[in-house]
PDB file of N, CA and C in Angstrom:
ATOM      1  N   UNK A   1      37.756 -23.222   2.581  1.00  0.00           N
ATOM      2  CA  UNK A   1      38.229 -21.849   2.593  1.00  0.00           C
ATOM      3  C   UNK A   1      37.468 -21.064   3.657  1.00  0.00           C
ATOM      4  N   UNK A   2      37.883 -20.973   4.790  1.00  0.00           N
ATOM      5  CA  UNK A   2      37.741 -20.265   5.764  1.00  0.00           C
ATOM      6  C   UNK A   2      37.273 -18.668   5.451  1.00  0.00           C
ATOM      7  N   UNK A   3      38.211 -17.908   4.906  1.00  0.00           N
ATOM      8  CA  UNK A   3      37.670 -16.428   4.388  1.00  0.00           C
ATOM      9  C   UNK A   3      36.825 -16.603   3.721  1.00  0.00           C
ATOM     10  N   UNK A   4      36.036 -17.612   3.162  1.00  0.00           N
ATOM     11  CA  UNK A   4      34.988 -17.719   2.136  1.00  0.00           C
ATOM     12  C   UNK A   4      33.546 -18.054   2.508  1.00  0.00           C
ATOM     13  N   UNK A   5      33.514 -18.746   3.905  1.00  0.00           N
ATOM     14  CA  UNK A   5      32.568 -19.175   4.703  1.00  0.00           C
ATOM     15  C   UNK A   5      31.317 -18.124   4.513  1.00  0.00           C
ATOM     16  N   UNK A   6      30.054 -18.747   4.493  1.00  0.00           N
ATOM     17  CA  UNK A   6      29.266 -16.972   5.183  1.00  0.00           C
ATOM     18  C   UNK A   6      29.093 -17.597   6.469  1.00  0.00           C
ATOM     19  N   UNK A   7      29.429 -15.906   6.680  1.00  0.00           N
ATOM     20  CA  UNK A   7      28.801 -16.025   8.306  1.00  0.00           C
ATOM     21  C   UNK A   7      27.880 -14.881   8.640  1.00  0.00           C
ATOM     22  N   UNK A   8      27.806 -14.720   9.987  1.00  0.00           N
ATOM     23  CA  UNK A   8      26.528 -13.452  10.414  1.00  0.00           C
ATOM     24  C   UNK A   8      27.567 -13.000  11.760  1.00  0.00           C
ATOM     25  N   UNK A   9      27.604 -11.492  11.070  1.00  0.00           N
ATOM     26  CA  UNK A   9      28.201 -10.401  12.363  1.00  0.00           C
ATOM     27  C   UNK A   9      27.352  -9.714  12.733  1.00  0.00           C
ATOM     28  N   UNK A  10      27.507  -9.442  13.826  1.00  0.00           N
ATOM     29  CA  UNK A  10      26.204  -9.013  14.844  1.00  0.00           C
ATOM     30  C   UNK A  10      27.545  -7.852  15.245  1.00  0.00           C
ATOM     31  N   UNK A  11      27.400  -6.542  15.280  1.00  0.00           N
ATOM     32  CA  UNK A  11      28.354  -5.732  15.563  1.00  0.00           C
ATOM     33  C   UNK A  11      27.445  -4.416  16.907  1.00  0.00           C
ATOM     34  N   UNK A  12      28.159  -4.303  17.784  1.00  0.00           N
ATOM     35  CA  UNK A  12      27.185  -2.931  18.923  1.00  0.00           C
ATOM     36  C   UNK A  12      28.193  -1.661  18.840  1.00  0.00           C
ATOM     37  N   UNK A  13      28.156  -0.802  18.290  1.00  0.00           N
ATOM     38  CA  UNK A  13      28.727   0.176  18.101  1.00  0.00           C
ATOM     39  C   UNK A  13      28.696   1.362  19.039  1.00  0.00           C
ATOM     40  N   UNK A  14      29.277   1.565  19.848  1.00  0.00           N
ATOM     41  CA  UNK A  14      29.273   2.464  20.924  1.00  0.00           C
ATOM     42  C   UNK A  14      29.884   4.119  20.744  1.00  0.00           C
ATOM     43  N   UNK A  15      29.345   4.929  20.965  1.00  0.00           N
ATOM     44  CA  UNK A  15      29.501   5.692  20.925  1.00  0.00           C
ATOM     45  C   UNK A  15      29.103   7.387  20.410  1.00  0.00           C
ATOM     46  N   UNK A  16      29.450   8.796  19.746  1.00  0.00           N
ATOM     47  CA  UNK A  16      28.173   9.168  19.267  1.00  0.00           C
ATOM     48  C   UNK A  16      27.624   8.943  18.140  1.00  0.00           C
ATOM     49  N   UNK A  17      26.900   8.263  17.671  1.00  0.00           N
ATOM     50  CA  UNK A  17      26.587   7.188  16.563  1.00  0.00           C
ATOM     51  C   UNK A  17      25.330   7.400  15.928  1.00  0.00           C
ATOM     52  N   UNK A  18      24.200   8.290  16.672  1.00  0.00           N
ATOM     53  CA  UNK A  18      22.864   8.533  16.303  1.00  0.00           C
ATOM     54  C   UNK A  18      22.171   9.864  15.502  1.00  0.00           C
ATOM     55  N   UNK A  19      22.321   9.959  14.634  1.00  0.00           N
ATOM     56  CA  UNK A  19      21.910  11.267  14.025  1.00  0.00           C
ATOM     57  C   UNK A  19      22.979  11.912  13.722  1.00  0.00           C
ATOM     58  N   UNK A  20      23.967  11.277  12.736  1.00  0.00           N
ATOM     59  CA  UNK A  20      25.178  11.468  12.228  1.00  0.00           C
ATOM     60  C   UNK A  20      25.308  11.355  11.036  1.00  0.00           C
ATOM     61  N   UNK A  21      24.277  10.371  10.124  1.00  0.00           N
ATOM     62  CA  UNK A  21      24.767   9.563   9.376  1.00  0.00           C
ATOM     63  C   UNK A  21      25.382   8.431   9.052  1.00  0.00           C
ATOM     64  N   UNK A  22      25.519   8.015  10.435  1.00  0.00           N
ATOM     65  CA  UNK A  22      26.379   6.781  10.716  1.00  0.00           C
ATOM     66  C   UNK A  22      25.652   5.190   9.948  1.00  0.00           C
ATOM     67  N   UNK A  23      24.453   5.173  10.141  1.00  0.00           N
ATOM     68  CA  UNK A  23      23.613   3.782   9.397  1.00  0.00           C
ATOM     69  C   UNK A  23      23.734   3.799   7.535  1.00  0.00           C
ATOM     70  N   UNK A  24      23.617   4.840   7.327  1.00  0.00           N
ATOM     71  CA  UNK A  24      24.018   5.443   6.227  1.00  0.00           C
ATOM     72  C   UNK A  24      24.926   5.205   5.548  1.00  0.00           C
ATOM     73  N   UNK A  25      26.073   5.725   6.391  1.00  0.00           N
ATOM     74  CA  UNK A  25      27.667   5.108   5.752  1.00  0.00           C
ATOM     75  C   UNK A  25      27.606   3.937   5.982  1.00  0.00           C
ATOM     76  N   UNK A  26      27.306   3.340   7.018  1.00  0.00           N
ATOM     77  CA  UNK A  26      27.552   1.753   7.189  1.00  0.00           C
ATOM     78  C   UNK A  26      26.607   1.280   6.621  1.00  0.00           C
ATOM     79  N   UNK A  27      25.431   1.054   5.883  1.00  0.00           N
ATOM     80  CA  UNK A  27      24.427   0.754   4.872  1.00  0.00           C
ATOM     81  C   UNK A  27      25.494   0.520   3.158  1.00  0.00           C
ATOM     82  N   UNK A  28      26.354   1.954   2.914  1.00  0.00           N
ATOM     83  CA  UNK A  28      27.311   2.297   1.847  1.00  0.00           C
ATOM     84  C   UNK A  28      27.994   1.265   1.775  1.00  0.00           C
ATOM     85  N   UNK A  29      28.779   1.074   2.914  1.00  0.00           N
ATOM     86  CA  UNK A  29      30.050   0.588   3.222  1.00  0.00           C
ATOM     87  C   UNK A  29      29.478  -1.315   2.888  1.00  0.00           C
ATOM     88  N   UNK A  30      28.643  -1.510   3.288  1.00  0.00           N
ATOM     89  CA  UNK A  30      28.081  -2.549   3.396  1.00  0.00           C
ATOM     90  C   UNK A  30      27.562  -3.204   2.044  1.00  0.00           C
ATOM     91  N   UNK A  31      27.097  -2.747   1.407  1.00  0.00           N
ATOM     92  CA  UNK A  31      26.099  -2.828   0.026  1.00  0.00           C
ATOM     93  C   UNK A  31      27.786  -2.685  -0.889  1.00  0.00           C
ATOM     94  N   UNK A  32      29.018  -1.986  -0.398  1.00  0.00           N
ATOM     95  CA  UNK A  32      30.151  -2.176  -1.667  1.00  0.00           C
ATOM     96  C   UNK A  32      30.802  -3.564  -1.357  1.00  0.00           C
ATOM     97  N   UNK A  33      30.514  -4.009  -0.191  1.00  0.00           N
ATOM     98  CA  UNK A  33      31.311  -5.530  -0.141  1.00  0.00           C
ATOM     99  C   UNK A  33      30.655  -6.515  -0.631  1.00  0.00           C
ATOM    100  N   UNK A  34      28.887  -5.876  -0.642  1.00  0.00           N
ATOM    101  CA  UNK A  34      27.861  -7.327  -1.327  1.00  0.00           C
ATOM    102  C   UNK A  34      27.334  -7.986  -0.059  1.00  0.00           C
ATOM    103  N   UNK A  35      27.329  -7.301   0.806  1.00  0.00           N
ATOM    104  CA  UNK A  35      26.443  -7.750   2.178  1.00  0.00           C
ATOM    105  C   UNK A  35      25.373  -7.708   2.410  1.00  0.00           C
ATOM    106  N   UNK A  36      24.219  -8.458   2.976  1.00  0.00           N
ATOM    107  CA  UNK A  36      23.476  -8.082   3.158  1.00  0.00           C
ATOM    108  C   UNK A  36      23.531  -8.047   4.906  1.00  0.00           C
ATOM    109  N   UNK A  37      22.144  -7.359   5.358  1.00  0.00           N
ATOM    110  CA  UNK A  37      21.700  -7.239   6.626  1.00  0.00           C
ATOM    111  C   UNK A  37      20.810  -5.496   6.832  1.00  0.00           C
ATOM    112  N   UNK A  38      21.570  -5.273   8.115  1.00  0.00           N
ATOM    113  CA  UNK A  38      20.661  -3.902   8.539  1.00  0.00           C
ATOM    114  C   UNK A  38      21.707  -3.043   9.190  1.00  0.00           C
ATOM    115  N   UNK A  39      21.261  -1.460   9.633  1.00  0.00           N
ATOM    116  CA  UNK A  39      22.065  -1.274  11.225  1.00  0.00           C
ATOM    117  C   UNK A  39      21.113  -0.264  11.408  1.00  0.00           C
ATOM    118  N   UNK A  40      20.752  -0.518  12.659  1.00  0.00           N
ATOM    119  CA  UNK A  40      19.228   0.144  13.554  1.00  0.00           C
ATOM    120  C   UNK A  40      20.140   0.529  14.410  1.00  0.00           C
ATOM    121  N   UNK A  41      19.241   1.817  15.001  1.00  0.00           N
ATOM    122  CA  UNK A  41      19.364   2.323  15.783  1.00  0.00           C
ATOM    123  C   UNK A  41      19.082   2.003  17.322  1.00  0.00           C
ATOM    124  N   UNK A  42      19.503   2.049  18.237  1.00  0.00           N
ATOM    125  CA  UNK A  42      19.162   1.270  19.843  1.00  0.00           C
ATOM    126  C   UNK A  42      18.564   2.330  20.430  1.00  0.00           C
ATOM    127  N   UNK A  43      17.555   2.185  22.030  1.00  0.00           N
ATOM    128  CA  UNK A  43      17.270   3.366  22.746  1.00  0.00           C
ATOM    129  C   UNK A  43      18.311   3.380  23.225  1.00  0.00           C
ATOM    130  N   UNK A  44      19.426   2.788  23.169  1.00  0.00           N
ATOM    131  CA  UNK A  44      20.375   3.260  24.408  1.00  0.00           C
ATOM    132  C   UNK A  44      21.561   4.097  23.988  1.00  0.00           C
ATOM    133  N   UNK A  45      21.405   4.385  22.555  1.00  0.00           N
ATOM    134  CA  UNK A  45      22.311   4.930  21.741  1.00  0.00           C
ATOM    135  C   UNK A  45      23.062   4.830  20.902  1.00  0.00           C
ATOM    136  N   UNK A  46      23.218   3.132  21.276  1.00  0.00           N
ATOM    137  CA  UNK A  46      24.179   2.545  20.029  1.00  0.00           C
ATOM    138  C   UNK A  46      23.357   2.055  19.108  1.00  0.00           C
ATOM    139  N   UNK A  47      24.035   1.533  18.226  1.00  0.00           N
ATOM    140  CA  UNK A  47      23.731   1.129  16.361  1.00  0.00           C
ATOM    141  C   UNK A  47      24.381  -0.056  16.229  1.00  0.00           C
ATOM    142  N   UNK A  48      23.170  -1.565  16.224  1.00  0.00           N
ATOM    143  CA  UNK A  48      23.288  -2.784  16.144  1.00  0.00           C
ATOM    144  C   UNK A  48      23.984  -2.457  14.289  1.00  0.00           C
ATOM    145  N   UNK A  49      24.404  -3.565  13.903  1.00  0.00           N
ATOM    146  CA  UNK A  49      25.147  -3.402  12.721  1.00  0.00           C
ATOM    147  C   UNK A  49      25.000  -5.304  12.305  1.00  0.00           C
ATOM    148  N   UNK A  50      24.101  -5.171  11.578  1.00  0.00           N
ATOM    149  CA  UNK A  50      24.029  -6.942  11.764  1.00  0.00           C
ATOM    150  C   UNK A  50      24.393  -7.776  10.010  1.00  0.00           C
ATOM    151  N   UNK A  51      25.451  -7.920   9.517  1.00  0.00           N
ATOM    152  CA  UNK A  51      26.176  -8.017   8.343  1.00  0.00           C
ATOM    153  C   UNK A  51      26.096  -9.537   8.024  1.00  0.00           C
ATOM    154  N   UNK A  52      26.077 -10.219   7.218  1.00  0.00           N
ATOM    155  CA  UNK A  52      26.033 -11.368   6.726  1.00  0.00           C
ATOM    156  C   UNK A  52      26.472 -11.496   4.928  1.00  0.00           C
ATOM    157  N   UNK A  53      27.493 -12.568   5.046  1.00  0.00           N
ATOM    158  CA  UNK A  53      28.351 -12.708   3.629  1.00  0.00           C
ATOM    159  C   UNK A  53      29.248 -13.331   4.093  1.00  0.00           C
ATOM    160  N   UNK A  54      30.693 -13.578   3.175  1.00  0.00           N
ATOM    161  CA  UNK A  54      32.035 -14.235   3.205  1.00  0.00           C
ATOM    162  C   UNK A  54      32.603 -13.384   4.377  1.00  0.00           C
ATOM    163  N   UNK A  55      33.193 -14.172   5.032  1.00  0.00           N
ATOM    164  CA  UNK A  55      33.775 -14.003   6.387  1.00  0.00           C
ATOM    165  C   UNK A  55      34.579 -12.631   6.039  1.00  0.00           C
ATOM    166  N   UNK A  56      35.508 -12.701   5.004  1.00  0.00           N
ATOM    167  CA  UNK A  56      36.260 -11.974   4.914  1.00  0.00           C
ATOM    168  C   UNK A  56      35.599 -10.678   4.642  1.00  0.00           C
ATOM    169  N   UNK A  57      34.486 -10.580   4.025  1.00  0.00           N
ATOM    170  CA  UNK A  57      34.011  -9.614   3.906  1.00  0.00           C
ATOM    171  C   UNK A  57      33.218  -8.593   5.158  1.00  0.00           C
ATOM    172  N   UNK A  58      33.045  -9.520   6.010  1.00  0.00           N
ATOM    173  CA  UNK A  58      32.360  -8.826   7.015  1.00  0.00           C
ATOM    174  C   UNK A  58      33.297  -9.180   7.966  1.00  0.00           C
ATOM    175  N   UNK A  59      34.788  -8.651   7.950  1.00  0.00           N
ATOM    176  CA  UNK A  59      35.886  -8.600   8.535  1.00  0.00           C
ATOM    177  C   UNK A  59      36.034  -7.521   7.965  1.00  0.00           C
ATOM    178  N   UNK A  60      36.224  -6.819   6.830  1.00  0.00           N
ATOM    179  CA  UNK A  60      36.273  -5.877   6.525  1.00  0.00           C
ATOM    180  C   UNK A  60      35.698  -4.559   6.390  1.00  0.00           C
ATOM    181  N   UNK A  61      34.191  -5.161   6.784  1.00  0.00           N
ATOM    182  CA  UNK A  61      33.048  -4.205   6.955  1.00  0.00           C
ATOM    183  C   UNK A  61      33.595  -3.883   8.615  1.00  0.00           C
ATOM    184  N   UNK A  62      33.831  -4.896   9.575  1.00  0.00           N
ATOM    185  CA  UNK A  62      34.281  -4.638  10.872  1.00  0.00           C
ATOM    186  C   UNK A  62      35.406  -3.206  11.223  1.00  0.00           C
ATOM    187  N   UNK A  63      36.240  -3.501  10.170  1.00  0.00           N
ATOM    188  CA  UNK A  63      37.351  -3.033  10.386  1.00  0.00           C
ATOM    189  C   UNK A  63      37.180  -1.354   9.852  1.00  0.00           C
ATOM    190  N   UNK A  64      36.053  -1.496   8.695  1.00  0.00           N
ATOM    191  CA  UNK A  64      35.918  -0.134   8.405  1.00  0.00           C
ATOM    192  C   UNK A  64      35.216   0.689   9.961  1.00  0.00           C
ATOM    193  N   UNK A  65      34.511  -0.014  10.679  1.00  0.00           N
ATOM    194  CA  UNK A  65      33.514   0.679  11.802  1.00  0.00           C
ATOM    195  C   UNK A  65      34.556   0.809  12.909  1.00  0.00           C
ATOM    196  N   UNK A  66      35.638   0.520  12.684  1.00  0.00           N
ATOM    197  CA  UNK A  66      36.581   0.291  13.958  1.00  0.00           C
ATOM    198  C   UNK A  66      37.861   1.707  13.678  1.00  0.00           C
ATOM    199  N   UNK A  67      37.378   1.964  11.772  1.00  0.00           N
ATOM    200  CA  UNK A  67      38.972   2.634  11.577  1.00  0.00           C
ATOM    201  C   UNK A  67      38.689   4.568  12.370  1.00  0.00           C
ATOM    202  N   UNK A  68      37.770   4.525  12.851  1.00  0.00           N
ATOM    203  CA  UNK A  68      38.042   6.367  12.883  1.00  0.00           C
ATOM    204  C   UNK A  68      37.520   7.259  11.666  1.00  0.00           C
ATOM    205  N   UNK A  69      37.321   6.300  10.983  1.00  0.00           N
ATOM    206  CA  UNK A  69      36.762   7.359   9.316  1.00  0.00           C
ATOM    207  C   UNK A  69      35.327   7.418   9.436  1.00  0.00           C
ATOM    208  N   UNK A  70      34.457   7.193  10.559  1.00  0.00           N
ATOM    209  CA  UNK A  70      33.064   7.204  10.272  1.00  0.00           C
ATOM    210  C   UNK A  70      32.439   8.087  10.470  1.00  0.00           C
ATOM    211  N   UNK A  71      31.123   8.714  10.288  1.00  0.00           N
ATOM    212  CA  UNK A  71      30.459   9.734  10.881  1.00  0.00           C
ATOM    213  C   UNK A  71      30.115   9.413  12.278  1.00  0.00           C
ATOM    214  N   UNK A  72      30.340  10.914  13.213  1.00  0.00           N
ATOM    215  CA  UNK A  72      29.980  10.687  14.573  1.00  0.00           C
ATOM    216  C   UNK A  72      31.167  10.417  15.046  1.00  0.00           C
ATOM    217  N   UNK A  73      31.430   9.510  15.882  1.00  0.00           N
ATOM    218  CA  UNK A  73      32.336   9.142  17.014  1.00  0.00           C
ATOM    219  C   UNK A  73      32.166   7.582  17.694  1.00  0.00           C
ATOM    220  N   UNK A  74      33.303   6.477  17.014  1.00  0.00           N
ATOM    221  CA  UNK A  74      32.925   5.321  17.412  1.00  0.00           C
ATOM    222  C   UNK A  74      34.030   5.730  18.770  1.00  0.00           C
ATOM    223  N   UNK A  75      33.498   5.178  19.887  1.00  0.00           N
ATOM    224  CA  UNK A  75      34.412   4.618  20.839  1.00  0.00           C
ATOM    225  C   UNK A  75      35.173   3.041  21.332  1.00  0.00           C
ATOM    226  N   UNK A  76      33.851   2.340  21.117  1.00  0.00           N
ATOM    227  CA  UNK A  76      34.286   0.976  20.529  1.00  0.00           C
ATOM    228  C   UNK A  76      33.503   0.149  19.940  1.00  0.00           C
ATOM    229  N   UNK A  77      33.664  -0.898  19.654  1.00  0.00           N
ATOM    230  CA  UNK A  77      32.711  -1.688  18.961  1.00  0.00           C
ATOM    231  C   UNK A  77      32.965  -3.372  19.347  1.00  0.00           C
ATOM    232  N   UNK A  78      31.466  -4.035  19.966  1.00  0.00           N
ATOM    233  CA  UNK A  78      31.612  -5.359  20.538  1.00  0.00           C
ATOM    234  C   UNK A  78      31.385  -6.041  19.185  1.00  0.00           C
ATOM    235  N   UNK A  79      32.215  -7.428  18.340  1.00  0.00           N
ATOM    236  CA  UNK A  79      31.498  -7.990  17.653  1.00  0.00           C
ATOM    237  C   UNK A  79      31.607  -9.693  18.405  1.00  0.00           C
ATOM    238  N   UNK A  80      30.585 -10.238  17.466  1.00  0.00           N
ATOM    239  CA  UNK A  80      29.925 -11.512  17.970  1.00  0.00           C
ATOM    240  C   UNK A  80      29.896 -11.990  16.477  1.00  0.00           C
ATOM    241  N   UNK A  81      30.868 -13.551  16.445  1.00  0.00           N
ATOM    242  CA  UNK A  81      30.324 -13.979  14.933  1.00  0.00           C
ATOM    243  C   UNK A  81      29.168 -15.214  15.597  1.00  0.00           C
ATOM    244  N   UNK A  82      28.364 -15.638  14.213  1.00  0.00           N
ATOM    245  CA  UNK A  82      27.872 -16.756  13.974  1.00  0.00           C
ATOM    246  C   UNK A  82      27.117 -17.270  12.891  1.00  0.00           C
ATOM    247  N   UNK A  83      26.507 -18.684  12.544  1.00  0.00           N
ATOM    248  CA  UNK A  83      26.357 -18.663  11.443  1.00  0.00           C
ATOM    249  C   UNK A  83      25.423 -18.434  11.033  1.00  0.00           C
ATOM    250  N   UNK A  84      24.928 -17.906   9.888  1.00  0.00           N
ATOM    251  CA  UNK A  84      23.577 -17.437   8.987  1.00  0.00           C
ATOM    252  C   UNK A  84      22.761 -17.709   9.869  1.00  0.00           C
ATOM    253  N   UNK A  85      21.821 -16.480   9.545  1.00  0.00           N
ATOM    254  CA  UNK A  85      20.516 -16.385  10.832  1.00  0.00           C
ATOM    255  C   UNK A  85      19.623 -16.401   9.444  1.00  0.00           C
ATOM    256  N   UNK A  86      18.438 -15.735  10.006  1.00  0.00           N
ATOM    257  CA  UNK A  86      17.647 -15.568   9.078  1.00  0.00           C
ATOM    258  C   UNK A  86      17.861 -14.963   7.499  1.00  0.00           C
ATOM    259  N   UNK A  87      17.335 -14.928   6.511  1.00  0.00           N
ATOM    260  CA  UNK A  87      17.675 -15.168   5.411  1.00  0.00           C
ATOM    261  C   UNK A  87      17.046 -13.420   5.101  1.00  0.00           C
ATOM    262  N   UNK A  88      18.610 -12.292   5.057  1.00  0.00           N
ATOM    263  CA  UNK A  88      18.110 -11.236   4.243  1.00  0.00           C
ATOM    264  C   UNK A  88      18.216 -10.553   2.870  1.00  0.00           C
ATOM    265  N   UNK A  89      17.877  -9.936   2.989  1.00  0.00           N
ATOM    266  CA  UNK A  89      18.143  -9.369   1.353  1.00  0.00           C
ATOM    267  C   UNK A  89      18.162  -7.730   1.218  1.00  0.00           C
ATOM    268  N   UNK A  90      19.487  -7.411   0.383  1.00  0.00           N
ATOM    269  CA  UNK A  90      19.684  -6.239   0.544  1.00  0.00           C
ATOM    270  C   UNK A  90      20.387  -6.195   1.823  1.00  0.00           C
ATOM    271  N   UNK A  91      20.629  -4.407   1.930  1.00  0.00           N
ATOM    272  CA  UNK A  91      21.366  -3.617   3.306  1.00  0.00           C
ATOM    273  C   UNK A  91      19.931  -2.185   3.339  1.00  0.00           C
ATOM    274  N   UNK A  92      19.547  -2.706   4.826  1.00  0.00           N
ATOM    275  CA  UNK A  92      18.538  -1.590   5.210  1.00  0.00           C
ATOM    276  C   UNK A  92      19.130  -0.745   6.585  1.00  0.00           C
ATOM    277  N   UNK A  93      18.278   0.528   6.529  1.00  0.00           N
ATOM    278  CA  UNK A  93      18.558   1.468   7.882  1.00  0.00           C
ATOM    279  C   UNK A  93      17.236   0.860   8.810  1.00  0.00           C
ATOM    280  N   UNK A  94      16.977   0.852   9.830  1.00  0.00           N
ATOM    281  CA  UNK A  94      16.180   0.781  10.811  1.00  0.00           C
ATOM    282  C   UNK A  94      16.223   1.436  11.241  1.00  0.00           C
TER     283      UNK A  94
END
């Protein structure tokens, strides 16, 4: 089962993204699918978003950062899958 796989999304979120609330909601958004990982803040402005769980689930965490409903202003968002990285626990802000 393919949608069932875990995997690790590594997501770069572009746009105005910093001092919004944005790690916040996506911390929310993240912790209701049962994900773990982080989303830190970058010097360059964007907000790494790094999700790990059932594929499908962090397809859906994707899709929430992509829909327009977030705090701030996404313009776009690069993702990168692959498989389980290091082993986290919980959803933290950085």
């Amino acid at each position: 089962m393919q949608e069932l796989a875990e995997v690790r999304l590594t997501a770069w979120v572009h746009g105005h993204v910093q001092g919004v609330g944005f790690r916040w909601w996506t911390r929310s958004r993240a912790l209701e699918l049962g994900l773990t990982g982080y989303a830190s803040n970058r010097p360059d402005g964007r907000v790494q978003v790094v999700a790990q769980g059932p594929r499908r689930d962090c397809e859906k965490l994707l899709e929430l950062l992509q829909s327009g409903n977030t705090p701030g202003r996404v313009d776009k968002v690069i993702a990168d899958w692959s498989e389980l990285g290091e082993t986290l626990s919980g959803f933290t802000e950085r």
